[in-house]
N, C-alpha and C. Protein backbone atom coordinates (compact mmCIF):
# COMPACT_ATOMS: atom_id res chain seq x y z
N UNK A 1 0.85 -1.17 0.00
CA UNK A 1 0.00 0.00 0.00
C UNK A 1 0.90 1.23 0.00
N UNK A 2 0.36 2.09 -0.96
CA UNK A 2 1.65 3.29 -0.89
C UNK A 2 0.97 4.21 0.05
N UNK A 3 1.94 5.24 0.79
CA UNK A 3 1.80 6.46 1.00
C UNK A 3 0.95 7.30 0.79
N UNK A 4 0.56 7.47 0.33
CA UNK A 4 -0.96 8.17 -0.43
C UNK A 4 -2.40 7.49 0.59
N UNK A 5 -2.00 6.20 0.28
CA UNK A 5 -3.19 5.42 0.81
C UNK A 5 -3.28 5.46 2.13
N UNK A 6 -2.10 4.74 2.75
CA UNK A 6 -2.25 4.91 4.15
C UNK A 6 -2.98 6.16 5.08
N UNK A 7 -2.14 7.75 4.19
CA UNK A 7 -2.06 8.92 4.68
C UNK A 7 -3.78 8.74 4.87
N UNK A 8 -4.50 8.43 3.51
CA UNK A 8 -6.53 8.52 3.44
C UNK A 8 -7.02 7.95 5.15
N UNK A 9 -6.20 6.80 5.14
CA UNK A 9 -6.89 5.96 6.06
C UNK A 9 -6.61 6.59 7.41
N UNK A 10 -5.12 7.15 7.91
CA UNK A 10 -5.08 8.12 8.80
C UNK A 10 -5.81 9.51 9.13
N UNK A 11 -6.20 9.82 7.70
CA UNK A 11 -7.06 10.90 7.83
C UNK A 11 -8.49 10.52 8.33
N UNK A 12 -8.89 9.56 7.73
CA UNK A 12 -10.51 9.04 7.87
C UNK A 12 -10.65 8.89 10.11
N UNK A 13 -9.56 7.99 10.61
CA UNK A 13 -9.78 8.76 11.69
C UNK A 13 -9.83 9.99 12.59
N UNK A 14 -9.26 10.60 11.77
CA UNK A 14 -9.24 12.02 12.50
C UNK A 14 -10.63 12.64 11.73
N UNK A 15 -11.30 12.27 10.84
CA UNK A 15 -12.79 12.92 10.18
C UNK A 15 -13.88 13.07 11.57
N UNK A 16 -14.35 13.69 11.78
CA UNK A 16 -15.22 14.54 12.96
C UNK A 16 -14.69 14.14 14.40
N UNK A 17 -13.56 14.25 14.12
CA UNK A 17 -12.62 14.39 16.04
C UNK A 17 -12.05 15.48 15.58
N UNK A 18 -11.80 16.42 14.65
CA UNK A 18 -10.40 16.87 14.40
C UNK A 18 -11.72 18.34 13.71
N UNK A 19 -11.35 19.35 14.02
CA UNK A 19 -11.79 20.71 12.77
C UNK A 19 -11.24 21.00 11.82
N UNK A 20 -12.09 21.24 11.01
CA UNK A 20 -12.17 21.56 9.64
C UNK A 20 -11.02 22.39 9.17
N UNK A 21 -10.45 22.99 10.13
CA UNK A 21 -8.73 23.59 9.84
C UNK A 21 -8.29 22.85 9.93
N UNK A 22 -7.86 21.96 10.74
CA UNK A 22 -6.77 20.74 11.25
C UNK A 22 -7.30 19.69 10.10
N UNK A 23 -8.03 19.15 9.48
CA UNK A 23 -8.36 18.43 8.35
C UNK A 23 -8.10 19.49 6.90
N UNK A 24 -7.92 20.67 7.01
CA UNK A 24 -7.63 20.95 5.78
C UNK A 24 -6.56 20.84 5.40
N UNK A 25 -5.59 20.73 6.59
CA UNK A 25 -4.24 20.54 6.35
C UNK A 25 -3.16 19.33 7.22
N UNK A 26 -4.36 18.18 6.89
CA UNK A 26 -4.00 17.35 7.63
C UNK A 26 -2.39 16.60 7.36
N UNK A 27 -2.26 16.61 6.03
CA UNK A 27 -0.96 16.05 6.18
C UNK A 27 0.09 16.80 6.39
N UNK A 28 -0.03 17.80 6.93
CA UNK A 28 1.19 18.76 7.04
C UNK A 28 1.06 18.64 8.82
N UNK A 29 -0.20 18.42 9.56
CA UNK A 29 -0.03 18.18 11.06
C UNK A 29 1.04 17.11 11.42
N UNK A 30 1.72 17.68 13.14
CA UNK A 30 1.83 16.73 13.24
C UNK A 30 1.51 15.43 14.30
N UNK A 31 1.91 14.01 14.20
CA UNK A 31 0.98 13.29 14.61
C UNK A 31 1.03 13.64 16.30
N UNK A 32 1.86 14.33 16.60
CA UNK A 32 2.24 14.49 18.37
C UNK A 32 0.86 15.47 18.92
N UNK A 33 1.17 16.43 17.85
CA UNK A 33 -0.27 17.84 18.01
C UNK A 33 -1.87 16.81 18.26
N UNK A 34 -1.63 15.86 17.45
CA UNK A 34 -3.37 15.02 17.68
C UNK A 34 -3.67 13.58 18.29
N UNK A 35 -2.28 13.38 18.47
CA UNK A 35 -2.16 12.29 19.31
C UNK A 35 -1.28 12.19 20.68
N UNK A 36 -2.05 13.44 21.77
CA UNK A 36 -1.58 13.58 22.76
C UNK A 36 -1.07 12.29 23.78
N UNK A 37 -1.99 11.43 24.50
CA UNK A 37 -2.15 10.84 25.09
C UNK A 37 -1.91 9.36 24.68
N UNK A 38 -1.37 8.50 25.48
CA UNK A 38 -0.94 7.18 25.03
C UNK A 38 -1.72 6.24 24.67
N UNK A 39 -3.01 6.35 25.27
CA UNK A 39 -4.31 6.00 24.74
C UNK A 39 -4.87 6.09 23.18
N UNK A 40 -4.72 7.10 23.22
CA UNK A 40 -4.90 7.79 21.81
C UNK A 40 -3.87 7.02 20.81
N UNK A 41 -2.77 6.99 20.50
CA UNK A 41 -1.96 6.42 19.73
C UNK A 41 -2.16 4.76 20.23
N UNK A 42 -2.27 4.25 21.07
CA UNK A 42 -2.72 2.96 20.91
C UNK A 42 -3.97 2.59 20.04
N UNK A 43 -4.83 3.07 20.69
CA UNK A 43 -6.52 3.13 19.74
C UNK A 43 -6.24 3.54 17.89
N UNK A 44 -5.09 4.38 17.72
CA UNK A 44 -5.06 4.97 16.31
C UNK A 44 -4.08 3.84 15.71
N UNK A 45 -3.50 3.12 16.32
CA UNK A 45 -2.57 2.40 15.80
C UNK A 45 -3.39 1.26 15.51
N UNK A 46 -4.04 0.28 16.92
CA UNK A 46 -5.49 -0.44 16.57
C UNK A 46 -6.08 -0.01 14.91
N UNK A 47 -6.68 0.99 15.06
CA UNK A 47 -7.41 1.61 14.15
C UNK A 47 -6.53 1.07 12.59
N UNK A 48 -5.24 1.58 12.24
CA UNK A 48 -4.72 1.34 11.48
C UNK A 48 -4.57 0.10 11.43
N UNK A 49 -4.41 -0.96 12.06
CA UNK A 49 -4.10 -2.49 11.74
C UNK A 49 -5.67 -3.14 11.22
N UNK A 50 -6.62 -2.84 11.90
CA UNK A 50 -7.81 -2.84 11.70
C UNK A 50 -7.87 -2.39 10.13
N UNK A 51 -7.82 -1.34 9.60
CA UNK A 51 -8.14 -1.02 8.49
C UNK A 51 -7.22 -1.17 7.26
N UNK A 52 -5.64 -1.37 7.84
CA UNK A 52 -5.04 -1.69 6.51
C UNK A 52 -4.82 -3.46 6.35
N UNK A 53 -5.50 -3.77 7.43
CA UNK A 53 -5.45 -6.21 8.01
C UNK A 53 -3.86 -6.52 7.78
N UNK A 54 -3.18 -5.02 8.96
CA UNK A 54 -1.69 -6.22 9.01
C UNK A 54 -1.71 -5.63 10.37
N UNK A 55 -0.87 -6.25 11.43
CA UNK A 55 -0.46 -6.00 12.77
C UNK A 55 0.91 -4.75 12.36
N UNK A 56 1.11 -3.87 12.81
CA UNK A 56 1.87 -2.75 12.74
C UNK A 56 2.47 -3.02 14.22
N UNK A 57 4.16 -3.46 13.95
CA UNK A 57 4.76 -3.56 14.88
C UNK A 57 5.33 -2.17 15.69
N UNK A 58 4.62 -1.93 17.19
CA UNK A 58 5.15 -0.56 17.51
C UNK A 58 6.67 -0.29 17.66
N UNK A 59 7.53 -1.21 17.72
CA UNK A 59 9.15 -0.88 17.80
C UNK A 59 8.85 -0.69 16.99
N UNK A 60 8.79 -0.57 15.60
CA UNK A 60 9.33 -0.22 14.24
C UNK A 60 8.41 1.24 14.16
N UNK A 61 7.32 1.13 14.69
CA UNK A 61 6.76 2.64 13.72
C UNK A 61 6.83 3.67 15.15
N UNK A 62 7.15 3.21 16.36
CA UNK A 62 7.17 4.14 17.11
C UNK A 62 7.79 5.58 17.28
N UNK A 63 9.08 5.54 16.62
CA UNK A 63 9.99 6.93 15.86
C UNK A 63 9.24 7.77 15.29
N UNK A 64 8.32 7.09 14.31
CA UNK A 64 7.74 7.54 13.38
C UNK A 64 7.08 8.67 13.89
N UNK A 65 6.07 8.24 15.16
CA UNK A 65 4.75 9.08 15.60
C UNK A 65 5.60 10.51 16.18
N UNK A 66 7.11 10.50 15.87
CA UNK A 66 7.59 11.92 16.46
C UNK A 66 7.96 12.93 15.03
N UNK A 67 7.77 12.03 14.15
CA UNK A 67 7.73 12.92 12.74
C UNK A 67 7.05 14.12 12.69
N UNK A 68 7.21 15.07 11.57
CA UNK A 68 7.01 16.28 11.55
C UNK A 68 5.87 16.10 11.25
N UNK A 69 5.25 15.22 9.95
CA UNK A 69 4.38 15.61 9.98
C UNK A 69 3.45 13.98 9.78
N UNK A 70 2.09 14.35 9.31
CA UNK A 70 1.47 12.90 9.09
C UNK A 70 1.81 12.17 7.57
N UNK A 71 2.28 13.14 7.00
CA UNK A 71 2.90 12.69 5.38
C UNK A 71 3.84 11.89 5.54
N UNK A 72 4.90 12.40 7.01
CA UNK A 72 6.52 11.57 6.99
C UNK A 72 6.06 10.21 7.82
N UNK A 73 5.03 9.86 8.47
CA UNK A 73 4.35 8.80 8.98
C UNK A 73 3.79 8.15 8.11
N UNK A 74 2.77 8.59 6.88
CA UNK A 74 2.33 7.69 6.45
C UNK A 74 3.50 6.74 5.43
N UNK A 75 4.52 7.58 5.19
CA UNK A 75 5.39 7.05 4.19
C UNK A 75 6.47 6.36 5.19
N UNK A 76 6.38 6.12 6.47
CA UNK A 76 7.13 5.28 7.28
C UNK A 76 6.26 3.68 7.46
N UNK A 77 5.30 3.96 7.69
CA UNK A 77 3.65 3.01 7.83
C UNK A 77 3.83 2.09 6.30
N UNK A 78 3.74 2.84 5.29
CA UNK A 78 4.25 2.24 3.99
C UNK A 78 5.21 0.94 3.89
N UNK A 79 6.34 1.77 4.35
CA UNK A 79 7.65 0.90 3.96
C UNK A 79 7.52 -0.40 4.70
N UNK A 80 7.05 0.05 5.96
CA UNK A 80 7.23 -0.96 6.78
C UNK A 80 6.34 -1.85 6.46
N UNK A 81 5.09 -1.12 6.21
CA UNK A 81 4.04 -2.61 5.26
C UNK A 81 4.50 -3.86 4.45
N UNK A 82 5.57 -2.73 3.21
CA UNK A 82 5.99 -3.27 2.69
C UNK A 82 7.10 -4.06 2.63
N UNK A 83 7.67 -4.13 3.47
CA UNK A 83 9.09 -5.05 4.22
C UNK A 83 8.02 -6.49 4.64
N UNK A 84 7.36 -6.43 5.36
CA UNK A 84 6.36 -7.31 5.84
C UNK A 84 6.03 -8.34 4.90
């Protein structure tokens, strides 16, 4: 799954949690600003294994969630799919 795709499916959770500013420029957020709480990135990570049907190992994408933005995540989420 490329980059592009993933980024949709990260966005689709943040669709009515997040305002209509923060969704207009969602891939330029970053994931720290909307995923305060450890809860939160567990449930969004859930969320993502759930919707792309692979287990997303957190050693590997955990770096990731300190990226600048959700673009440099989804294209980390990618690779690692694709190593898999």
């Amino acid at each position: 799954m490329d980059s592009t795709q993933v980024l949709n499916v990260m966005r689709a959770y943040f669709a009515g949690k997040q305002p209509s500013e923060v969704m207009d420029s969602f891939a330029q957020q970053s994931p720290r600003a909307l995923l305060k709480e450890s809860l939160d990135i567990v449930d969004f990570v859930v969320y993502l294994e759930e919707e792309l049907g692979r287990e997303i190992d957190m050693g590997q994408v955990g770096n990731a969630l300190f990226a600048e933005s959700f673009t440099d995540l989804a294209a980390e989420v990618s690779r690692i799919l694709s190593e898999g």
